[in-house]
C-alpha atoms as a PDB file:
ATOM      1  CA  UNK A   1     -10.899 -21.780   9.468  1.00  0.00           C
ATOM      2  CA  UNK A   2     -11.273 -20.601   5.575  1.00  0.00           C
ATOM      3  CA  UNK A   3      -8.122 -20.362   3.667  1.00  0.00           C
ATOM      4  CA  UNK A   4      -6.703 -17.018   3.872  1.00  0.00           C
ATOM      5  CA  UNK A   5      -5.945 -15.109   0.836  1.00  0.00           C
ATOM      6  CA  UNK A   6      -2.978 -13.066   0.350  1.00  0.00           C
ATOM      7  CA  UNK A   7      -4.748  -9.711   0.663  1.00  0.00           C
ATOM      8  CA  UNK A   8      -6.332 -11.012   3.644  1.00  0.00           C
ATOM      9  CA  UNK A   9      -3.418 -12.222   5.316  1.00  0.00           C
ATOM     10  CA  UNK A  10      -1.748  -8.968   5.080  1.00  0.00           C
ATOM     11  CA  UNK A  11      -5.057  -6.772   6.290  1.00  0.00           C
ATOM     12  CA  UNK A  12      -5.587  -9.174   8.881  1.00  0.00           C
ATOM     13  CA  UNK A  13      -1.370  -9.265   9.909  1.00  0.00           C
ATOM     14  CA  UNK A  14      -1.781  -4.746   9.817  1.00  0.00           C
ATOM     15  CA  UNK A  15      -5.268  -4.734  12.196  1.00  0.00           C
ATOM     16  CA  UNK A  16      -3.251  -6.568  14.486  1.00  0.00           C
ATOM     17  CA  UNK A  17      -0.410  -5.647  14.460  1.00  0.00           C
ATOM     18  CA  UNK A  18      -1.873  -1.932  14.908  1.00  0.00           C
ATOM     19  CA  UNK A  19      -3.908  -2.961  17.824  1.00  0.00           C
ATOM     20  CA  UNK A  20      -0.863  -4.955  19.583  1.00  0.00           C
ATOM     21  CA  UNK A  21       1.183  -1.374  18.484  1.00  0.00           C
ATOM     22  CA  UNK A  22      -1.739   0.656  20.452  1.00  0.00           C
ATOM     23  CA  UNK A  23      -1.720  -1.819  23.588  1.00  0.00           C
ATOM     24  CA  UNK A  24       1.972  -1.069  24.098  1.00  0.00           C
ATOM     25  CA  UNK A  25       1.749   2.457  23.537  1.00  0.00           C
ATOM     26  CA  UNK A  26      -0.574   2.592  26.297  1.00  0.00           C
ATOM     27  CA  UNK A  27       1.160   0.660  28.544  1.00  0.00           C
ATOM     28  CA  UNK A  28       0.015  -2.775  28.021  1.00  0.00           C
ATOM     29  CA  UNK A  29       3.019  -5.176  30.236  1.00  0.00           C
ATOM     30  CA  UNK A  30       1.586  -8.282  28.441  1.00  0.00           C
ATOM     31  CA  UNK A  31       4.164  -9.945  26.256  1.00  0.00           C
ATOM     32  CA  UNK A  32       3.541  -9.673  22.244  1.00  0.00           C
ATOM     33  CA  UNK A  33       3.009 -13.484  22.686  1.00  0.00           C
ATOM     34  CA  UNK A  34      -0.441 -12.505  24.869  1.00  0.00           C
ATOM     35  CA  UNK A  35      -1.181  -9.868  23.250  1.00  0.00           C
ATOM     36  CA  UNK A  36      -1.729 -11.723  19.282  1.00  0.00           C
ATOM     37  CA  UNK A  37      -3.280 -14.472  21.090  1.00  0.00           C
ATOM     38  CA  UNK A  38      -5.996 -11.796  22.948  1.00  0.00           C
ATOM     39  CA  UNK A  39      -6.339  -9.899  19.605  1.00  0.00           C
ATOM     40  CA  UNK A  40      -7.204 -12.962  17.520  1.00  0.00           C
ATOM     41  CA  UNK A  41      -9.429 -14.752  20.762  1.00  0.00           C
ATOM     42  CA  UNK A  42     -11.640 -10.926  20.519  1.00  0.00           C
ATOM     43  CA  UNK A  43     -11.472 -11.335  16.403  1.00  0.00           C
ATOM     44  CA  UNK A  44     -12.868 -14.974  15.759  1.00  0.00           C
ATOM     45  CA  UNK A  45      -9.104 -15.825  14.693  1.00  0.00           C
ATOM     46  CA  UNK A  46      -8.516 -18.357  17.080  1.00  0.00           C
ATOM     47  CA  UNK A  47      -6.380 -21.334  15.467  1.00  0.00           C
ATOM     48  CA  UNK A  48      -3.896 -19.253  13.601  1.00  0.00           C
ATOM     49  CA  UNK A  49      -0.143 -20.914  13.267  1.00  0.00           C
ATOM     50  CA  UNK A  50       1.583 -18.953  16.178  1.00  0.00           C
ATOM     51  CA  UNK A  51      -1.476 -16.539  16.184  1.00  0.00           C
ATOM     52  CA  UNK A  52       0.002 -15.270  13.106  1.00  0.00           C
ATOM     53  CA  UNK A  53      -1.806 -14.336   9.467  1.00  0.00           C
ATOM     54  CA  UNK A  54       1.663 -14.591   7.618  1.00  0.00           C
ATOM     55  CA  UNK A  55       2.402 -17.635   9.119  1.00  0.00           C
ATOM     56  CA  UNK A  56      -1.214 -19.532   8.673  1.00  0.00           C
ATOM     57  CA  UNK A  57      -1.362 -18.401   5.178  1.00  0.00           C
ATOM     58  CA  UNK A  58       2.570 -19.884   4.634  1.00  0.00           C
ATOM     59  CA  UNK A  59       1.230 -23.070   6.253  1.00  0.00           C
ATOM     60  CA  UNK A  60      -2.143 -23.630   3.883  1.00  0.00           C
ATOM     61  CA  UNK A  61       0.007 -22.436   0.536  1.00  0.00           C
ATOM     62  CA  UNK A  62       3.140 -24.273   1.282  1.00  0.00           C
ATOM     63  CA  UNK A  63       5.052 -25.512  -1.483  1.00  0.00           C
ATOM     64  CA  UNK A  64       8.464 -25.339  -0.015  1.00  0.00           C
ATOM     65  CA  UNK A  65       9.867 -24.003   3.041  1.00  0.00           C
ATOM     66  CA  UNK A  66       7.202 -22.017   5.403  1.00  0.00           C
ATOM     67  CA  UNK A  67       9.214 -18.355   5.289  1.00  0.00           C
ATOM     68  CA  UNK A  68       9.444 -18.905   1.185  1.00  0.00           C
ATOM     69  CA  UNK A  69       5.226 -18.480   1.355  1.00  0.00           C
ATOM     70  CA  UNK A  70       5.258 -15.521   3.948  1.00  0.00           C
ATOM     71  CA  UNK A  71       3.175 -12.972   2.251  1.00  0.00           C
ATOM     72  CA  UNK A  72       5.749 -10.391   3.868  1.00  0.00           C
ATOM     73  CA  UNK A  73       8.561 -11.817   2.306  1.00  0.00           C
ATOM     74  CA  UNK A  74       6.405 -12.073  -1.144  1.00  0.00           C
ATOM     75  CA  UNK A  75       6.098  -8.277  -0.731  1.00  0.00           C
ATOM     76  CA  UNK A  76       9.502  -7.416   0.367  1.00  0.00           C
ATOM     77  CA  UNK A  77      11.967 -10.085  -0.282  1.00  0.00           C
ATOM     78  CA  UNK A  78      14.025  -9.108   2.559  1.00  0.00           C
ATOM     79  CA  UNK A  79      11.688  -9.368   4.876  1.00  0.00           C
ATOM     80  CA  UNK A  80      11.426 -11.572   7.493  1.00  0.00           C
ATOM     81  CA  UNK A  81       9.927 -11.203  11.117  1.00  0.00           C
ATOM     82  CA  UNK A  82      13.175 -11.947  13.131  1.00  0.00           C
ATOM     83  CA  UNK A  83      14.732  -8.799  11.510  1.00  0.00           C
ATOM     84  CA  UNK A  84      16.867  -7.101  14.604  1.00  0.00           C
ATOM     85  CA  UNK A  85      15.532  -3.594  12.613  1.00  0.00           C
ATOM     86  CA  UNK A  86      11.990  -4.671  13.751  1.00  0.00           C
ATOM     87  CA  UNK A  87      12.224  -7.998  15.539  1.00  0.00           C
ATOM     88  CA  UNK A  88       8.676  -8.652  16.419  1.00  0.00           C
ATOM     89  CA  UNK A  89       9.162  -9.863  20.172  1.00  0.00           C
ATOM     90  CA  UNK A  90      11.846  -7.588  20.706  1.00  0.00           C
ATOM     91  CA  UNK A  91      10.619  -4.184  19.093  1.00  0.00           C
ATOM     92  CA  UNK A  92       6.672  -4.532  18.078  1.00  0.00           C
ATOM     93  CA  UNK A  93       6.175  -0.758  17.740  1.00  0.00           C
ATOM     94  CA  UNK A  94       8.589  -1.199  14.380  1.00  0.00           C
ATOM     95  CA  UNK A  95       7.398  -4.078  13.543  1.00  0.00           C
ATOM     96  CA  UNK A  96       3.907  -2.796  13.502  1.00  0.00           C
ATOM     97  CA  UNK A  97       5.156   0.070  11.126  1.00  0.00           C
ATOM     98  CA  UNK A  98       7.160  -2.701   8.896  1.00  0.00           C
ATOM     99  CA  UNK A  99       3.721  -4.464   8.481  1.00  0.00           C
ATOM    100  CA  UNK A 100       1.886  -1.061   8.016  1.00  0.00           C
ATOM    101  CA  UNK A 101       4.697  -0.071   4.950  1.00  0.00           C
ATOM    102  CA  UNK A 102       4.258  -3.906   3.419  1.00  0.00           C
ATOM    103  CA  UNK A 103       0.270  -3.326   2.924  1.00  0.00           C
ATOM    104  CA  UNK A 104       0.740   0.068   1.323  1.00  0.00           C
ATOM    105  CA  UNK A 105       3.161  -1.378  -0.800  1.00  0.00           C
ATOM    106  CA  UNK A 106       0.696  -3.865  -1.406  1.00  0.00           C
ATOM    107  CA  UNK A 107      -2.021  -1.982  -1.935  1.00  0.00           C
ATOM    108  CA  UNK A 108       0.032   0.082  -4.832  1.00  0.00           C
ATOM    109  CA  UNK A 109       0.840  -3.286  -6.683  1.00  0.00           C
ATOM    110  CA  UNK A 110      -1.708  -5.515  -8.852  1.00  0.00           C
ATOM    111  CA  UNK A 111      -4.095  -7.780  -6.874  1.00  0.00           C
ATOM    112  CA  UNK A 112      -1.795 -10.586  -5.883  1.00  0.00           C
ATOM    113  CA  UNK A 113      -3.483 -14.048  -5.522  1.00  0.00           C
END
């Protein structure tokens, strides 16, 4: 797989995380798990760390800890993905939104990297 860029990371991390938000809206029982693994298997992003966009572009820029590179966290310093406000395996409807409020914020700032 190409090296993600930030901006990619953080379109690719909102697509999915809108489509997983849309397949438990409508009912979807599979586990969020299942669900990012389907998403990137029908998107050519097969070989992600965890099946994750924040997490593969963490592991490719590393320079310290994994969660220091998060492009979430870069955004929002608070962030992270475990959050009980938006836990992703717990609550993926929030944390859908919490990825859908870090790329506007994104998109307001300077091209980042």
């Amino acid at each position: 797989m190409k090296r993600l860029t930030f901006k990619k990371s953080v379109e690719g991390c909102d697509s999915q995380w809108q489509w997983v938000k849309r397949r438990k809206k409508a009912g979807d029982k599979r586990n969020v798990d299942e669900l990012k693994a389907a998403w990137c298997k029908e998107n050519g992003f097969e070989g992600l760390l965890f099946n994750c966009f924040f997490c593969e572009y963490a592991r490719t820029h590393i320079r310290s800890r994994l969660c220091s590179e998060c492009p979430g966290r870069k955004i929002d310093p608070d962030f992270h993905c475990e959050n009980p406000e938006y836990n992703f395996l717990d609550n993926p409807i929030a944390f859908a939104n919490k990825i859908r409020s870090l790329k506007r914020t994104m998109d307001k700032k300077p091209e980042r990297r």
